[in-house]
N, C-alpha and C. Protein backbone atom coordinates (compact mmCIF):
# COMPACT_ATOMS: atom_id res chain seq x y z
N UNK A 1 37.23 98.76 -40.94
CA UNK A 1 38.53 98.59 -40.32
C UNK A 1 38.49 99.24 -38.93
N UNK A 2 38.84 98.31 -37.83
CA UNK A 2 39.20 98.87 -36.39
C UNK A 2 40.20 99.88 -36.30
N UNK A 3 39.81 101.19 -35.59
CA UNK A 3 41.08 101.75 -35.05
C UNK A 3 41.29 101.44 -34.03
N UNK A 4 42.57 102.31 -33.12
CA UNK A 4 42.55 101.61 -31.97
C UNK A 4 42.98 102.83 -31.44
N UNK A 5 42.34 103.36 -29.97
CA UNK A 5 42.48 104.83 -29.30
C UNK A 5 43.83 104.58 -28.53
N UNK A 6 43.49 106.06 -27.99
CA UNK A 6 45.21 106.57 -27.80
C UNK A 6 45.26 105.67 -26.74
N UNK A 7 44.52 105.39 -26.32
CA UNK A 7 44.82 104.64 -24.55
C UNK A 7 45.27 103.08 -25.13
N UNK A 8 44.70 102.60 -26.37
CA UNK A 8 45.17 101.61 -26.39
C UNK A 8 46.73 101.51 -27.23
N UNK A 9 47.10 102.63 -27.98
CA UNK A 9 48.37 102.75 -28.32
C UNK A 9 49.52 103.52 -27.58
N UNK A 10 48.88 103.81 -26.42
CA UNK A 10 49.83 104.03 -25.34
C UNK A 10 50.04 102.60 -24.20
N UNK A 11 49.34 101.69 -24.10
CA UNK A 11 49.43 100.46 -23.39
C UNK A 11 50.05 99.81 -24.31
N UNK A 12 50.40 99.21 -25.41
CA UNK A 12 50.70 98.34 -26.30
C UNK A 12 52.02 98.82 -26.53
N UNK A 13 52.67 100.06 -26.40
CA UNK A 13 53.59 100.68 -27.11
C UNK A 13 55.10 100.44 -26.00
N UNK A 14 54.65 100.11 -24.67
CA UNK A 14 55.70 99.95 -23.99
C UNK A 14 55.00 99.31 -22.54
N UNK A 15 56.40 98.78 -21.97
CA UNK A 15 56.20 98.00 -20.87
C UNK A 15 54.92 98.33 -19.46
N UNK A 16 54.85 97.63 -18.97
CA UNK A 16 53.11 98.34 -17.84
C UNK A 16 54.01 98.94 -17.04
N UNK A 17 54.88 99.14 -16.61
CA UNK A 17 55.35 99.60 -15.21
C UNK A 17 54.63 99.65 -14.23
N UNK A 18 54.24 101.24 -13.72
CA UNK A 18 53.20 101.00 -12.75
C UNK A 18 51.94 101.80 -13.08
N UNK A 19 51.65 101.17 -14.61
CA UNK A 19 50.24 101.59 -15.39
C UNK A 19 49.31 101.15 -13.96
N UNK A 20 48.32 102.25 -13.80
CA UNK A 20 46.92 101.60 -12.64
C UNK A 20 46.05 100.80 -13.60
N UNK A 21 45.00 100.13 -13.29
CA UNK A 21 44.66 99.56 -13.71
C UNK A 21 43.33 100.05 -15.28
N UNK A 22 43.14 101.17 -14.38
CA UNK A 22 42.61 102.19 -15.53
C UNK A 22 42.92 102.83 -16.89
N UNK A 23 44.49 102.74 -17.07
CA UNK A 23 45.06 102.66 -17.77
C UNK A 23 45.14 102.09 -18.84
N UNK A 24 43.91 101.02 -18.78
CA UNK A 24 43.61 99.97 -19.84
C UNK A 24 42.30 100.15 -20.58
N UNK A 25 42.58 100.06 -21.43
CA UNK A 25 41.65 100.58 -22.50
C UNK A 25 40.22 99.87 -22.20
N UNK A 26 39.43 100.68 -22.23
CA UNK A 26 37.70 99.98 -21.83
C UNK A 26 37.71 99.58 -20.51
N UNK A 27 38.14 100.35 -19.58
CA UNK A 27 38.32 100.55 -17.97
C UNK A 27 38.87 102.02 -17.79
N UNK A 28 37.72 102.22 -17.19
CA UNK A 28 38.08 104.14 -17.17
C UNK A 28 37.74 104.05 -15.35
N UNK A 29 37.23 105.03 -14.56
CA UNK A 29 37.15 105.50 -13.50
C UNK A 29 37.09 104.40 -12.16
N UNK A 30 34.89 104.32 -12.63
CA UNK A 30 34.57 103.37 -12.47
C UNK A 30 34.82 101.76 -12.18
N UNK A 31 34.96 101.30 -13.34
CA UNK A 31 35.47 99.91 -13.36
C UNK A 31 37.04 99.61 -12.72
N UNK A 32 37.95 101.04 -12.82
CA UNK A 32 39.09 100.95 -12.06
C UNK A 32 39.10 101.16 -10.59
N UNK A 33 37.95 101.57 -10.50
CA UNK A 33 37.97 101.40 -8.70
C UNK A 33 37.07 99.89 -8.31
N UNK A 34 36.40 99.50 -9.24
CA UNK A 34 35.65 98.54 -9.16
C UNK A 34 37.34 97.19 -8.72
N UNK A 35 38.04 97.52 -9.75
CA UNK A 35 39.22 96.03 -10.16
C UNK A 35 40.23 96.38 -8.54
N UNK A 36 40.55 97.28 -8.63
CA UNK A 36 40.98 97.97 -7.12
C UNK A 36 40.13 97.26 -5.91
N UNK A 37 39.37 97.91 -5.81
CA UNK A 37 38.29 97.08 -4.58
C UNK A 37 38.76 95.32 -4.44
N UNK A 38 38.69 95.13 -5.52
CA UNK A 38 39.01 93.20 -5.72
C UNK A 38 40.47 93.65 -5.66
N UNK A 39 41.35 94.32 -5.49
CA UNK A 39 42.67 93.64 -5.30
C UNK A 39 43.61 93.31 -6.53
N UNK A 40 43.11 94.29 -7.94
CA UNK A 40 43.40 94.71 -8.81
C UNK A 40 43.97 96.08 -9.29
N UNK A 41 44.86 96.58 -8.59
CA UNK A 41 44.94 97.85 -8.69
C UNK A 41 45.93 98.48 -9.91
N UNK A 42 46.71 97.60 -10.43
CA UNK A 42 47.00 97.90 -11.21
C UNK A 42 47.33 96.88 -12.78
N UNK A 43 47.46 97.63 -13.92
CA UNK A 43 47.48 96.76 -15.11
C UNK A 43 48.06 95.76 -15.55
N UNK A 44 49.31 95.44 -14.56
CA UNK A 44 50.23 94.40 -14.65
C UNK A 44 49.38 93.27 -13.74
N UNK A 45 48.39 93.17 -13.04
CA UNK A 45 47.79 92.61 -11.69
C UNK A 45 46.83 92.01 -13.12
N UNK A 46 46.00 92.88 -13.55
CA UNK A 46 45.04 92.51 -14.55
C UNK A 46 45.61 91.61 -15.62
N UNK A 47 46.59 92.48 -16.31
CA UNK A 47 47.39 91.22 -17.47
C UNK A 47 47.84 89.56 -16.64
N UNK A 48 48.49 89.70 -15.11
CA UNK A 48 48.86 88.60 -14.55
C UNK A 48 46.88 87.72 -14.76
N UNK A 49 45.94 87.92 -14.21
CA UNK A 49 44.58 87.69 -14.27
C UNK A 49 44.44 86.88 -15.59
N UNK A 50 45.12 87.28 -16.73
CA UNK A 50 44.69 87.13 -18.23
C UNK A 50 45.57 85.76 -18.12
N UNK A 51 46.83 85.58 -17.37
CA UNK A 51 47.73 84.93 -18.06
C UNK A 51 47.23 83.75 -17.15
N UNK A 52 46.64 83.89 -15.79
CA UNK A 52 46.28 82.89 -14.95
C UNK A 52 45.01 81.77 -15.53
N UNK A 53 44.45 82.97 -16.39
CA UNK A 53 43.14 82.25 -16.97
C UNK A 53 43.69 81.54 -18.63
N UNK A 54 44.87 81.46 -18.81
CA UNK A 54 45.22 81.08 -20.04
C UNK A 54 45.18 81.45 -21.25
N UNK A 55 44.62 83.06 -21.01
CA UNK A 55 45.18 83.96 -22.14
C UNK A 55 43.40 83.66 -23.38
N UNK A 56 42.77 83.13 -22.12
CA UNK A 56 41.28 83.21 -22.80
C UNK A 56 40.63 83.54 -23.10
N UNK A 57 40.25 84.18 -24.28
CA UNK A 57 39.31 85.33 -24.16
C UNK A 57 38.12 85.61 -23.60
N UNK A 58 37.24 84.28 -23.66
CA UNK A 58 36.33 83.96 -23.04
C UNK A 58 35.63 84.10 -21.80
N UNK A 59 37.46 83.15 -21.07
CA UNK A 59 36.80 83.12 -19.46
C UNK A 59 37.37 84.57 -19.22
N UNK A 60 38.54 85.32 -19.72
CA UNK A 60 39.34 86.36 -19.07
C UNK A 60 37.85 87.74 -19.46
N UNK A 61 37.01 87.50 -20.54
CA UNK A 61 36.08 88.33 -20.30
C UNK A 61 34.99 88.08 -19.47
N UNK A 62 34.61 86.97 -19.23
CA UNK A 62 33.77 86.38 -17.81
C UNK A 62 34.32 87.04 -16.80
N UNK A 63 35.26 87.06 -16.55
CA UNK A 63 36.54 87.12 -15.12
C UNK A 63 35.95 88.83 -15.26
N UNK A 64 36.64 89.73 -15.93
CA UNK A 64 36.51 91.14 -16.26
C UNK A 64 35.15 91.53 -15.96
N UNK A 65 33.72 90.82 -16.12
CA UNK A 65 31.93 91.60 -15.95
C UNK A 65 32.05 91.31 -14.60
N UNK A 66 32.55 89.77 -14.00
CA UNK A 66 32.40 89.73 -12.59
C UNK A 66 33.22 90.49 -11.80
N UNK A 67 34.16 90.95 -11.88
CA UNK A 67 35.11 91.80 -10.84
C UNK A 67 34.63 93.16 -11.22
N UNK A 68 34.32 93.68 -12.31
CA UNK A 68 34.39 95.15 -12.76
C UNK A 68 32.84 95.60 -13.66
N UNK A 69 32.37 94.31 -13.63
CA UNK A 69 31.06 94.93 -14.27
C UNK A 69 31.08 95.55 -15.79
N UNK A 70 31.89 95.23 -16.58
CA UNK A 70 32.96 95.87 -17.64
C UNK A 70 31.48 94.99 -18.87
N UNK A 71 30.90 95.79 -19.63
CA UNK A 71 29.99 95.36 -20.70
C UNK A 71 31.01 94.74 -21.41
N UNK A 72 30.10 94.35 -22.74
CA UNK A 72 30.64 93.70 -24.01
C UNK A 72 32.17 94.33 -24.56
N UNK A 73 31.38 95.47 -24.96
CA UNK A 73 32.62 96.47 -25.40
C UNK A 73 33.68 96.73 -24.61
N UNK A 74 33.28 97.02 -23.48
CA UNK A 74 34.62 97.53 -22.43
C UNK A 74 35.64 95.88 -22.18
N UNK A 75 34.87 95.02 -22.71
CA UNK A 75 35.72 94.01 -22.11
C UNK A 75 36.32 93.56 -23.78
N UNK A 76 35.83 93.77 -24.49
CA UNK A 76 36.57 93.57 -25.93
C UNK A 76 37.75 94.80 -26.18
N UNK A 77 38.07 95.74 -25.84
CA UNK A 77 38.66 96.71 -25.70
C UNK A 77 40.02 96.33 -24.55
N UNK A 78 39.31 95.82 -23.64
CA UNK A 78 40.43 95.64 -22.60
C UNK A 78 41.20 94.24 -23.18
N UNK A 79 40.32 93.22 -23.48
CA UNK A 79 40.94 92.33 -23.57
C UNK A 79 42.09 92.64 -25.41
N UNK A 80 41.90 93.28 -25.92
CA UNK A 80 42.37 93.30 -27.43
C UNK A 80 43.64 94.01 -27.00
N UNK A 81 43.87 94.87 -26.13
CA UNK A 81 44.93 95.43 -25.65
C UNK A 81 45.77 94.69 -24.82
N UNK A 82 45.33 94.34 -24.09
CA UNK A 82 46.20 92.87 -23.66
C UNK A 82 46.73 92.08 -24.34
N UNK A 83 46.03 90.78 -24.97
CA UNK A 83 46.35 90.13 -26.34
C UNK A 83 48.11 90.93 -26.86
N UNK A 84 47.56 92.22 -26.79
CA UNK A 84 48.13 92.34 -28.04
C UNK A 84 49.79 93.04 -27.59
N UNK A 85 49.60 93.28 -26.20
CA UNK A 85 50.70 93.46 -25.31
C UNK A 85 51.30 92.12 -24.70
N UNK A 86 50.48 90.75 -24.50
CA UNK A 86 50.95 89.96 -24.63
C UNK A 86 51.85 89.18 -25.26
N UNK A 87 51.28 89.39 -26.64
CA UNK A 87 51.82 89.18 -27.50
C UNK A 87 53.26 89.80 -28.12
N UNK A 88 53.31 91.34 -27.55
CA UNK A 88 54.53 91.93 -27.76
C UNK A 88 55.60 91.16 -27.07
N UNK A 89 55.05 91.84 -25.71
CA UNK A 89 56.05 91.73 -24.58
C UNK A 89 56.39 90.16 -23.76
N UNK A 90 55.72 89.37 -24.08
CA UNK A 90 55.92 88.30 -23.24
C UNK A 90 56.38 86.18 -24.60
C-alpha cells in the first residue's frame, strides 16, 4: 500500500494559491529552479501545464523530464498529486 508524504498531503488538502512550484511533491530545489527557468514558477503554472496537455499522464510526464529533468519517480509523485488535486478542486 502507497503512502503519501506530507508534501503531498499538504498540496491535495487545499487550494495552490501561491504554492511555488516546488511545493509539489517530487520537485524539490533543483527541479524548481529548473521549472522557474522555463517560466514555471509556480504550482498553479505547472497544474495549468497538466490541464493544457489533457490531464495525461504520459505526455504531462514527458513534458515534466524535458523542462525539469524530473526521473521516473519524481514525475510519478508530481504527477499523482496533481491528478489528485485535480480531481478535488476542479
Amino acid at each position: 500500500m502507497a503512502t503519501t508524504t506530507k508534501k503531498h498531503a499538504d498540496l491535495v488538502s487545499e487550494p495552490l494559491g501561491r504554492k511555488r512550484s516546488d511545493a509539489l511533491p517530487g520537485i524539490g530545489n533543483v527541479l524548481g529552479e529548473r521549472l522557474v527557468t522555463n517560466g514555471f514558477e509556480k504550482a498553479s503554472m505547472v497544474v495549468g501545464q497538466y490541464m493544457v496537455l489533457g490531464k495525461d499522464e504520459v505526455r504531462f510526464n514527458r513534458w515534466l523530464h524535458d523542462t525539469s529533468g524530473a526521473n521516473n519517480k519524481q514525475q510519478y509523485d508530481c504527477h499523482k498529486a496533481i491528478k489528485e488535486w485535480t480531481d478535488s478542486y476542479m
